[in-house]
PDB file of N, CA and C in Angstrom:
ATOM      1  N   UNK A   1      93.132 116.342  78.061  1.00  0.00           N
ATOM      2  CA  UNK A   1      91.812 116.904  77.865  1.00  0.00           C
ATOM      3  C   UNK A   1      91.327 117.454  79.193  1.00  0.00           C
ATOM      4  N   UNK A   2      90.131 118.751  79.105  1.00  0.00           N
ATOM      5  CA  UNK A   2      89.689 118.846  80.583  1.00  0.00           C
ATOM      6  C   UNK A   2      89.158 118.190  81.227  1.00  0.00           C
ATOM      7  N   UNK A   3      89.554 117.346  82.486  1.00  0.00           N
ATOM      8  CA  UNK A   3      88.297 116.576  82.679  1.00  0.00           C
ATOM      9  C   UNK A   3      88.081 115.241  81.895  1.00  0.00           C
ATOM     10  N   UNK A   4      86.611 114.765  82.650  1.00  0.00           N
ATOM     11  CA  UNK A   4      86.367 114.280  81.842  1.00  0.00           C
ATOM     12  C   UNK A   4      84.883 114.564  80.709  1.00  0.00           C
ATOM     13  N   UNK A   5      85.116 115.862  80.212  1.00  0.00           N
ATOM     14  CA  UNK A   5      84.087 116.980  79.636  1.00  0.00           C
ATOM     15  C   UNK A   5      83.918 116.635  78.402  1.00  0.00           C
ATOM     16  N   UNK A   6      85.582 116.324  77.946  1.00  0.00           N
ATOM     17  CA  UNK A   6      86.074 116.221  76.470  1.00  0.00           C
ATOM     18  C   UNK A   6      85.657 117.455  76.173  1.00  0.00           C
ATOM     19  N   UNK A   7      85.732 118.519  76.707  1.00  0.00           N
ATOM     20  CA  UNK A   7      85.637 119.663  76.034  1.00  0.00           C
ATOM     21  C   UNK A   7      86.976 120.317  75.496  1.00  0.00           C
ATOM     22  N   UNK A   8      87.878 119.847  75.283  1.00  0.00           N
ATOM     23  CA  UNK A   8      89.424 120.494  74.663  1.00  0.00           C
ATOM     24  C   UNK A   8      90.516 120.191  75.965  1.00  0.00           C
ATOM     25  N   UNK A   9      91.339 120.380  75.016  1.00  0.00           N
ATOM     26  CA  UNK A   9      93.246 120.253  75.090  1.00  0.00           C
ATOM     27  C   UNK A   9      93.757 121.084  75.643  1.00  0.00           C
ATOM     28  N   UNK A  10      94.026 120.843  77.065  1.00  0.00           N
ATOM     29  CA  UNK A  10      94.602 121.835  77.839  1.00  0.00           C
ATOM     30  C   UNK A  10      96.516 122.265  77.571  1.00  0.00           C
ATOM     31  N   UNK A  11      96.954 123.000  76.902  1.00  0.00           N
ATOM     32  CA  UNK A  11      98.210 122.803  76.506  1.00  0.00           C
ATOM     33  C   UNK A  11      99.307 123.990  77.455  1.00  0.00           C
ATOM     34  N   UNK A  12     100.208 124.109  77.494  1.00  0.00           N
ATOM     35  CA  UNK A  12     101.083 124.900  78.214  1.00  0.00           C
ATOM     36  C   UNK A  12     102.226 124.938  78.208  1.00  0.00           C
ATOM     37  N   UNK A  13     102.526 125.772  78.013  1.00  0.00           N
ATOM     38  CA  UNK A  13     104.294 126.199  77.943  1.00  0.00           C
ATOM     39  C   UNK A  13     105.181 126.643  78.879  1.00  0.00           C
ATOM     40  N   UNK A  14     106.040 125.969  79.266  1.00  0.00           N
ATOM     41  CA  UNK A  14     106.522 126.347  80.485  1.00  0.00           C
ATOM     42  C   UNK A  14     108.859 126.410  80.017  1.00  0.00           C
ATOM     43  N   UNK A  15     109.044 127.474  81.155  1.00  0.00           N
ATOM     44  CA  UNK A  15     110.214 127.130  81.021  1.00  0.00           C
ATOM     45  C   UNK A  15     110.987 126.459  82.352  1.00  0.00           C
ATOM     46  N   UNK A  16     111.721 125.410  82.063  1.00  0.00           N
ATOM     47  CA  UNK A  16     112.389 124.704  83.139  1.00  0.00           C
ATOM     48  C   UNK A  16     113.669 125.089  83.741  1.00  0.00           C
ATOM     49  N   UNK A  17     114.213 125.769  84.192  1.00  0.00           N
ATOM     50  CA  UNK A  17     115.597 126.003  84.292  1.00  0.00           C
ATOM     51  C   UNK A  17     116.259 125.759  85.811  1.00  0.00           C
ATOM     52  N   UNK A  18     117.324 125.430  86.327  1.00  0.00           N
ATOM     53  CA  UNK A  18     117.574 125.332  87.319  1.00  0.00           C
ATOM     54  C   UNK A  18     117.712 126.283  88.171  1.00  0.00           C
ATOM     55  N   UNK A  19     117.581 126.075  89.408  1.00  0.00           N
ATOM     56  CA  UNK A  19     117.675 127.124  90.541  1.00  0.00           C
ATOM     57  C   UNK A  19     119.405 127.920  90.759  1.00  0.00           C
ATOM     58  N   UNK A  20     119.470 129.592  90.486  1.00  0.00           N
ATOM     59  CA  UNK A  20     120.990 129.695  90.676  1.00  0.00           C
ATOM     60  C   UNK A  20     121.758 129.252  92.260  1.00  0.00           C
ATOM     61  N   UNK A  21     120.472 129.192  93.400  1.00  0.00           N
ATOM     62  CA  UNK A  21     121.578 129.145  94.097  1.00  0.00           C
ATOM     63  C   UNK A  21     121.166 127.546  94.839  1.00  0.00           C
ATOM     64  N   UNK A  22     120.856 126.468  93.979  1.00  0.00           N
ATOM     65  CA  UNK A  22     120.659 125.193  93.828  1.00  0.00           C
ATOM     66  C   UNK A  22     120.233 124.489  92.894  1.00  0.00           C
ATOM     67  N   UNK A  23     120.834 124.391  92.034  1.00  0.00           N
ATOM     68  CA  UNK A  23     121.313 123.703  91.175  1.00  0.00           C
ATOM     69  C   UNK A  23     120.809 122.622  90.597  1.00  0.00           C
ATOM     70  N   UNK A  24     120.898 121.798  91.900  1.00  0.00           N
ATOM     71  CA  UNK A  24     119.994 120.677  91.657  1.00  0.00           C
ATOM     72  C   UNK A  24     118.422 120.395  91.690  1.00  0.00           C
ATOM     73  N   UNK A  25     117.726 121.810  91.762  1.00  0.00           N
ATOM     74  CA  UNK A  25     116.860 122.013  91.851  1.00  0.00           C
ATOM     75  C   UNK A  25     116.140 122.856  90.765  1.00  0.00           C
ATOM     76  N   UNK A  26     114.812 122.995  90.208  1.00  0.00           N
ATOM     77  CA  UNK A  26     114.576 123.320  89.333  1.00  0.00           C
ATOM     78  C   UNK A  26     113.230 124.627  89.277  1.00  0.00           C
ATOM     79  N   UNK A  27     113.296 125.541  88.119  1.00  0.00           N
ATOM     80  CA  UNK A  27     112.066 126.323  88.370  1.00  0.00           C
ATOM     81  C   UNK A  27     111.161 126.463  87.475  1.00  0.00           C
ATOM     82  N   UNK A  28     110.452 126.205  87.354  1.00  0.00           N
ATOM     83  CA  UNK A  28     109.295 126.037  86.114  1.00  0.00           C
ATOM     84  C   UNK A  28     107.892 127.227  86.451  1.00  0.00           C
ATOM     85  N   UNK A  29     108.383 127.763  85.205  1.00  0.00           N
ATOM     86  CA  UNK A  29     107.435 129.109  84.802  1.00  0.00           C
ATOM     87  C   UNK A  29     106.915 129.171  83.696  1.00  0.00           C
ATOM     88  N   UNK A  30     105.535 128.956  83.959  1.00  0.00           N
ATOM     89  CA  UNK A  30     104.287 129.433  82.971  1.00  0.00           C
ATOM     90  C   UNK A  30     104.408 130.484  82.175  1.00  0.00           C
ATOM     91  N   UNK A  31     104.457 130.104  80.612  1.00  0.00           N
ATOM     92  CA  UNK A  31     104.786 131.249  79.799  1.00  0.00           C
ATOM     93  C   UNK A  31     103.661 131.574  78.953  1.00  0.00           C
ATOM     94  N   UNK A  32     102.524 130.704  78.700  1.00  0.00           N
ATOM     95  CA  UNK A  32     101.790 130.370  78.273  1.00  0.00           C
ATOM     96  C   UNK A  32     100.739 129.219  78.327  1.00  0.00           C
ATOM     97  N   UNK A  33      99.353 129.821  78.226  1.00  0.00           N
ATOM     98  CA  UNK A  33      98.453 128.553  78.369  1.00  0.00           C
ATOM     99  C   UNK A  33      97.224 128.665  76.992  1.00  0.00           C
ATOM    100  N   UNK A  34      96.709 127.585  76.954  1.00  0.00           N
ATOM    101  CA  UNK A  34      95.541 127.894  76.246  1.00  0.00           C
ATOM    102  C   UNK A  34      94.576 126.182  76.575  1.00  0.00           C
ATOM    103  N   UNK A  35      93.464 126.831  76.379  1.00  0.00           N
ATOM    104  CA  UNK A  35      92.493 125.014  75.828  1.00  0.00           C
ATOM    105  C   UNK A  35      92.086 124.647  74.809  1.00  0.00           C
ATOM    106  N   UNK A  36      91.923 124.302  73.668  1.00  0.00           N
ATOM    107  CA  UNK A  36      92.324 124.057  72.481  1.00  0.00           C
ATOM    108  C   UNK A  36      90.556 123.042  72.389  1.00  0.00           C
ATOM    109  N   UNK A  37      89.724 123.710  71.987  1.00  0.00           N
ATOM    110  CA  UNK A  37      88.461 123.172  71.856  1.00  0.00           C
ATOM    111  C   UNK A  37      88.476 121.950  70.916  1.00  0.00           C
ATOM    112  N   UNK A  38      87.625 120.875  71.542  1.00  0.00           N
ATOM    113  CA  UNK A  38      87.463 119.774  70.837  1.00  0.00           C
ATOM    114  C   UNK A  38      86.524 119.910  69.449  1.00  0.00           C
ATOM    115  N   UNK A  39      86.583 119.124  68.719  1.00  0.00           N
ATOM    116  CA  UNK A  39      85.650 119.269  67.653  1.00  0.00           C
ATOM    117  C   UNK A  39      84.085 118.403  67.740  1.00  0.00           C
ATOM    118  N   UNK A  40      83.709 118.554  67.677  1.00  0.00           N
ATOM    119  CA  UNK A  40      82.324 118.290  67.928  1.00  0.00           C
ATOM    120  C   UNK A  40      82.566 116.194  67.347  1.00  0.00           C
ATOM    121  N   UNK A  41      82.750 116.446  66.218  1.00  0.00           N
ATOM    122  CA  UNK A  41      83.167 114.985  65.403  1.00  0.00           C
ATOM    123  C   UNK A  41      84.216 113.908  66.247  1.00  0.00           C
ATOM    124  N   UNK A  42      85.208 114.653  66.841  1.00  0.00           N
ATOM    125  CA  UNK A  42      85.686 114.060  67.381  1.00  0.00           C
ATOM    126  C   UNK A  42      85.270 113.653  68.561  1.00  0.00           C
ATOM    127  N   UNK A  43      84.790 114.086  69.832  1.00  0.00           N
ATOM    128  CA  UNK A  43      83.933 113.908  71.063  1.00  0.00           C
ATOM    129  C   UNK A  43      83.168 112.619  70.095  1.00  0.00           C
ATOM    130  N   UNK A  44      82.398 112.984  69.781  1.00  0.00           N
ATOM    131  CA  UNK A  44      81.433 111.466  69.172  1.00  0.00           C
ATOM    132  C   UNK A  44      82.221 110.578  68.558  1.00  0.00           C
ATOM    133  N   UNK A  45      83.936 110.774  67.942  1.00  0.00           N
ATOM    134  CA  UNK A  45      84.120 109.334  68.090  1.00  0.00           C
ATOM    135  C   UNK A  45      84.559 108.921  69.132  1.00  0.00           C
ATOM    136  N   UNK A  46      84.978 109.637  69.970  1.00  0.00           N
ATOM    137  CA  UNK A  46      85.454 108.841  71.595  1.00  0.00           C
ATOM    138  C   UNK A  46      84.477 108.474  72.432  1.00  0.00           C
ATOM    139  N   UNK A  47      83.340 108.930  72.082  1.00  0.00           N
ATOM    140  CA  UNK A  47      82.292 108.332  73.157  1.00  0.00           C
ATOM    141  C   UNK A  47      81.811 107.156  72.051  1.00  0.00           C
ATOM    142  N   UNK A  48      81.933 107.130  70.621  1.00  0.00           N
ATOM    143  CA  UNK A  48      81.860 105.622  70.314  1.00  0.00           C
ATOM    144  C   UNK A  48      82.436 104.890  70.727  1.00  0.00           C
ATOM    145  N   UNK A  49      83.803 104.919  71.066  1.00  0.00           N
ATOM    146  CA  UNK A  49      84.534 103.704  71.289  1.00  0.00           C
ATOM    147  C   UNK A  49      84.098 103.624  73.155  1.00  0.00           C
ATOM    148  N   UNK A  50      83.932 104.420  73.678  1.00  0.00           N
ATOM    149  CA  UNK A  50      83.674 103.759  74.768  1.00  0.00           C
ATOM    150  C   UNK A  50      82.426 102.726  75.456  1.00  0.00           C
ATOM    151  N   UNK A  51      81.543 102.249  74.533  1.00  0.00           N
ATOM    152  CA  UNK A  51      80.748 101.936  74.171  1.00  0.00           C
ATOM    153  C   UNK A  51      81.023 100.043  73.683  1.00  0.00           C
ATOM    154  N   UNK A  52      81.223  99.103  74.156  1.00  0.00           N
ATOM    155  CA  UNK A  52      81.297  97.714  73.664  1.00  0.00           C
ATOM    156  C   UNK A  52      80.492  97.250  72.265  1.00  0.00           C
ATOM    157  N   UNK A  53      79.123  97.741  72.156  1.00  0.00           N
ATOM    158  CA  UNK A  53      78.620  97.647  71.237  1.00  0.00           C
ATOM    159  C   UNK A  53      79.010  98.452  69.847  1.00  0.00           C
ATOM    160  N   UNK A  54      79.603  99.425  70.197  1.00  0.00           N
ATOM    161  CA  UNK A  54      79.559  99.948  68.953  1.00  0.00           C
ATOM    162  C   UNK A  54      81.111 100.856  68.993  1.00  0.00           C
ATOM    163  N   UNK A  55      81.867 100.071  69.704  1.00  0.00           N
ATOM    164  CA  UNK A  55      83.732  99.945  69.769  1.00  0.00           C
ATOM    165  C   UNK A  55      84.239  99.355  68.230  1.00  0.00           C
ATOM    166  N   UNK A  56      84.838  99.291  67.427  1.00  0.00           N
ATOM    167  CA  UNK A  56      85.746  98.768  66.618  1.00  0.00           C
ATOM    168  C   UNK A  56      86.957  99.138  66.481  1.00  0.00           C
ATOM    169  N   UNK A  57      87.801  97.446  65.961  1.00  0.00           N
ATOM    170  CA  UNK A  57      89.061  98.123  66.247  1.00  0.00           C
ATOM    171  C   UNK A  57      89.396  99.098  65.061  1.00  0.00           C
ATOM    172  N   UNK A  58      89.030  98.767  63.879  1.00  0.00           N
ATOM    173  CA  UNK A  58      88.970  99.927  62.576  1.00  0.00           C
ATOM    174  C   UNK A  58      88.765 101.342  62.779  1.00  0.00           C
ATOM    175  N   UNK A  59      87.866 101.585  63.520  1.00  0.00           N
ATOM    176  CA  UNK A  59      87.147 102.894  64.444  1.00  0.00           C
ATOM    177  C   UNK A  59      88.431 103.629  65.511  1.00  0.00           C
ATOM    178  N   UNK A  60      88.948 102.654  66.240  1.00  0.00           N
ATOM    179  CA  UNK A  60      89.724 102.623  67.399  1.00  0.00           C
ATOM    180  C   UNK A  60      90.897 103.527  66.449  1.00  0.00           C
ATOM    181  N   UNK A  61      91.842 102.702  65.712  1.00  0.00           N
ATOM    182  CA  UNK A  61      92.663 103.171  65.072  1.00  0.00           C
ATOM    183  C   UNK A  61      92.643 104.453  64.288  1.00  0.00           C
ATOM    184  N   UNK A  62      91.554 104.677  63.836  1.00  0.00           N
ATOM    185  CA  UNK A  62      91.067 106.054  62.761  1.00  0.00           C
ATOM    186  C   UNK A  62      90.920 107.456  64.176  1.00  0.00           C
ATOM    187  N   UNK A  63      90.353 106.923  65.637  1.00  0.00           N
ATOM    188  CA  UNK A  63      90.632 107.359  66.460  1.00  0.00           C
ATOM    189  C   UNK A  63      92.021 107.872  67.158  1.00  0.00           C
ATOM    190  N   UNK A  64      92.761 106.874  67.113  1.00  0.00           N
ATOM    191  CA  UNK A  64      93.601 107.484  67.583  1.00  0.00           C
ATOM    192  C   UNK A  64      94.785 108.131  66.745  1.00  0.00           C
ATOM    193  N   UNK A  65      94.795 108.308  65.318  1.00  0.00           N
ATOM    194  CA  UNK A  65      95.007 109.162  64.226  1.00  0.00           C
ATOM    195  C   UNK A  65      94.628 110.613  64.226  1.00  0.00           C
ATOM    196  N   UNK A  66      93.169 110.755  64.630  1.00  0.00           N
ATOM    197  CA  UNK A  66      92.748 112.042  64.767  1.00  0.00           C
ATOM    198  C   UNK A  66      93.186 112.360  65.959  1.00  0.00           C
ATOM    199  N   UNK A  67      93.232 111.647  67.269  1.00  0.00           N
ATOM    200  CA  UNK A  67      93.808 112.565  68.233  1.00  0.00           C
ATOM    201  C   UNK A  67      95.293 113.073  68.180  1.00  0.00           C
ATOM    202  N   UNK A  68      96.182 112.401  67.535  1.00  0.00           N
ATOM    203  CA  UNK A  68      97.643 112.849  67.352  1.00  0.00           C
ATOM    204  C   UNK A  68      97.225 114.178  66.449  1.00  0.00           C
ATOM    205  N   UNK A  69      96.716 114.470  64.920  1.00  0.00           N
ATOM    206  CA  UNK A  69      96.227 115.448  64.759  1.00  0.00           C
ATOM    207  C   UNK A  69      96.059 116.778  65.397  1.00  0.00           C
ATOM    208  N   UNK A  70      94.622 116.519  66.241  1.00  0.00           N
ATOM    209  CA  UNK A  70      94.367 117.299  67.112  1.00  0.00           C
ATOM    210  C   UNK A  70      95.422 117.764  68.001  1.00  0.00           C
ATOM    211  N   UNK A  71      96.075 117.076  68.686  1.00  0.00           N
ATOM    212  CA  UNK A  71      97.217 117.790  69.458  1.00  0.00           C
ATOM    213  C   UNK A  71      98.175 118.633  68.881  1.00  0.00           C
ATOM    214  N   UNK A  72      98.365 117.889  67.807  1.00  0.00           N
ATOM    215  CA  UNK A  72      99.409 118.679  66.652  1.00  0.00           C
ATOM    216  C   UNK A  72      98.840 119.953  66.628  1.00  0.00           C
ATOM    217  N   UNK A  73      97.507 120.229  66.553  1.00  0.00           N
ATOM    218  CA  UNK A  73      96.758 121.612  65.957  1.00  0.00           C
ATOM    219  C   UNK A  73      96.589 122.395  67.531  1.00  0.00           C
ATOM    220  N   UNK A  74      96.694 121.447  68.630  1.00  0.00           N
ATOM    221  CA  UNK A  74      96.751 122.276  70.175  1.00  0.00           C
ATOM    222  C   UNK A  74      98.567 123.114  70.373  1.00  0.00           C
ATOM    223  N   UNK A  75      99.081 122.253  69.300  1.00  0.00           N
ATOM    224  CA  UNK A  75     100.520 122.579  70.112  1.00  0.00           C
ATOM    225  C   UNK A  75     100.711 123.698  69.071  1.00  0.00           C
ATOM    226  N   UNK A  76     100.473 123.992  68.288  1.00  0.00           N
ATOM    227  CA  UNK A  76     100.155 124.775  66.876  1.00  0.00           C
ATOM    228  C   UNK A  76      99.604 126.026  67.098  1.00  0.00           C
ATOM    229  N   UNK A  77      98.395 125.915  67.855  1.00  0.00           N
ATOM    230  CA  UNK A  77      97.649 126.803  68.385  1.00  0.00           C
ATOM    231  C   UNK A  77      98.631 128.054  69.543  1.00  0.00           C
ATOM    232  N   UNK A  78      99.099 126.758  70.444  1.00  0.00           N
ATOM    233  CA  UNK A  78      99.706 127.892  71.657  1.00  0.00           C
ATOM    234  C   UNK A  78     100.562 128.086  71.032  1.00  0.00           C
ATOM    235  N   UNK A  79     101.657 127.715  70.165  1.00  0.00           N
ATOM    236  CA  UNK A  79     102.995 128.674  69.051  1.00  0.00           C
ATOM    237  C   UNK A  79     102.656 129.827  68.674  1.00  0.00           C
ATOM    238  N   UNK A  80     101.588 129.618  68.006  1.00  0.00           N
ATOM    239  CA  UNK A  80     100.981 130.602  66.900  1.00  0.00           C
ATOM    240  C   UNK A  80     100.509 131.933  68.227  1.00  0.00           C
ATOM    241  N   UNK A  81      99.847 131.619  69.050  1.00  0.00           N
ATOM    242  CA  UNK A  81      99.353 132.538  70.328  1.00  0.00           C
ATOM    243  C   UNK A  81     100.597 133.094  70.654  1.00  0.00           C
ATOM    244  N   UNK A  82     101.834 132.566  70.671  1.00  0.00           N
ATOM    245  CA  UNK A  82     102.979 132.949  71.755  1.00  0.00           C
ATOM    246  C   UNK A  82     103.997 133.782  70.567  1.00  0.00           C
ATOM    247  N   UNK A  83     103.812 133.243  69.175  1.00  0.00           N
ATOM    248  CA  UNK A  83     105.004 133.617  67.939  1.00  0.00           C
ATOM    249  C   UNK A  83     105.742 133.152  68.060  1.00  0.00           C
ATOM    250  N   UNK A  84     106.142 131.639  69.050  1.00  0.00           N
ATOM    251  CA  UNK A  84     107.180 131.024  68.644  1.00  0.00           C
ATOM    252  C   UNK A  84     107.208 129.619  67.586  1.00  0.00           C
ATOM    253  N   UNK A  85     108.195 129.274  67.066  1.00  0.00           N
ATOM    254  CA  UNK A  85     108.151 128.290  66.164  1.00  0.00           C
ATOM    255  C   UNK A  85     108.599 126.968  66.938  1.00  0.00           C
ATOM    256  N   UNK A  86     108.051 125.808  65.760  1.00  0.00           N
ATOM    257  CA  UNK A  86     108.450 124.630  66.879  1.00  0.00           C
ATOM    258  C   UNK A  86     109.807 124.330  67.201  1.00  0.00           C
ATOM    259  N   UNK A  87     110.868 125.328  66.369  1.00  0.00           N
ATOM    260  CA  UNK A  87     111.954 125.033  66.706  1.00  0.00           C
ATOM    261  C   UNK A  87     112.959 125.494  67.973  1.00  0.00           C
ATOM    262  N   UNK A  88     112.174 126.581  68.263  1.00  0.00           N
ATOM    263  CA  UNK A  88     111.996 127.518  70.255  1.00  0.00           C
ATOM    264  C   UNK A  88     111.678 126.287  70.799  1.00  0.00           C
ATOM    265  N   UNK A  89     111.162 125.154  70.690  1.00  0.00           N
ATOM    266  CA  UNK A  89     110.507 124.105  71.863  1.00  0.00           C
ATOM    267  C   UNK A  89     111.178 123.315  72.304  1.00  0.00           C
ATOM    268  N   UNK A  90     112.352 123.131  73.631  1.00  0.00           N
ATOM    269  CA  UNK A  90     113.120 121.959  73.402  1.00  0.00           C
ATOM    270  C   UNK A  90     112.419 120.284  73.593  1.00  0.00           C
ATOM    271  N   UNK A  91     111.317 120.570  74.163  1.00  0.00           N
ATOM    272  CA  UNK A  91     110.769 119.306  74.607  1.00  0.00           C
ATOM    273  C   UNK A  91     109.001 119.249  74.668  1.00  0.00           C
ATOM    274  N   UNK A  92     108.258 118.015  74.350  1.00  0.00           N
ATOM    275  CA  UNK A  92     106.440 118.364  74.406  1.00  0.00           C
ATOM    276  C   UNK A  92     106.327 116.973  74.788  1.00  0.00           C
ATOM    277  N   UNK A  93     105.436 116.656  75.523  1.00  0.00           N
ATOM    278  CA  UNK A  93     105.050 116.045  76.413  1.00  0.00           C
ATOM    279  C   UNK A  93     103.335 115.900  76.656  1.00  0.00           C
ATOM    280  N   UNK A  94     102.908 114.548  76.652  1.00  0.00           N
ATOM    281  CA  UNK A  94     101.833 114.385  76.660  1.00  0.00           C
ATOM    282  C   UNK A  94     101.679 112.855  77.965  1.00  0.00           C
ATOM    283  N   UNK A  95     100.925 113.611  79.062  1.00  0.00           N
ATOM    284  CA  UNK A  95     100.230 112.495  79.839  1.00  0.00           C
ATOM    285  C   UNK A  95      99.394 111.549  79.946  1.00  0.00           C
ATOM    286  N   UNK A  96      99.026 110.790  80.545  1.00  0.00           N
ATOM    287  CA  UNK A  96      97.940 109.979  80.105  1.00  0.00           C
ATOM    288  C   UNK A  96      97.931 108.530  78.958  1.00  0.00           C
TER     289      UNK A  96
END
């Protein structure tokens, strides 16, 4: 996410390939970017759970359901922007 704004899903496509005249070394180029806006519904359930009083673990879980979602629809987003399918992707990766 940006920040800590919760304003959307910073996503990016990059290609990794090794260096020709080292090998063991690698070059990674930006092929694509986008930020993938949060939904309004969602921001308010993450600032529920951060909250002790009004955290549940029922809540927690339904939470972190929608964020796999959401990413799904970020990684969806930059395909659809770029025309490639998820099967162009060798690898996706999430920090945090």
């Amino acid at each position: 996410m940006s920040g800590t704004s919760l304003d959307g899903c910073d996503v990016v496509l990059v290609e990794i390939a090794p260096l020709r005249s080292q090998p063991e070394r690698v070059s990674i180029d930006t092929l694509a970017f986008l930020t993938h806006p949060m939904p309004d519904n969602l921001r308010d359930m993450i600032f529920k759970q951060l909250k002790p009083v009004t955290s549940r673990i029922d809540e927690l879980t339904k939470l972190d359901a929608a964020l796999s979602h959401w990413f799904v629809e970020a990684i969806q987003a930059l395909l659809s922007q770029t025309g490639l399918q998820a099967e162009d992707v060798d690898l996706i990766g999430s920090h945090g």
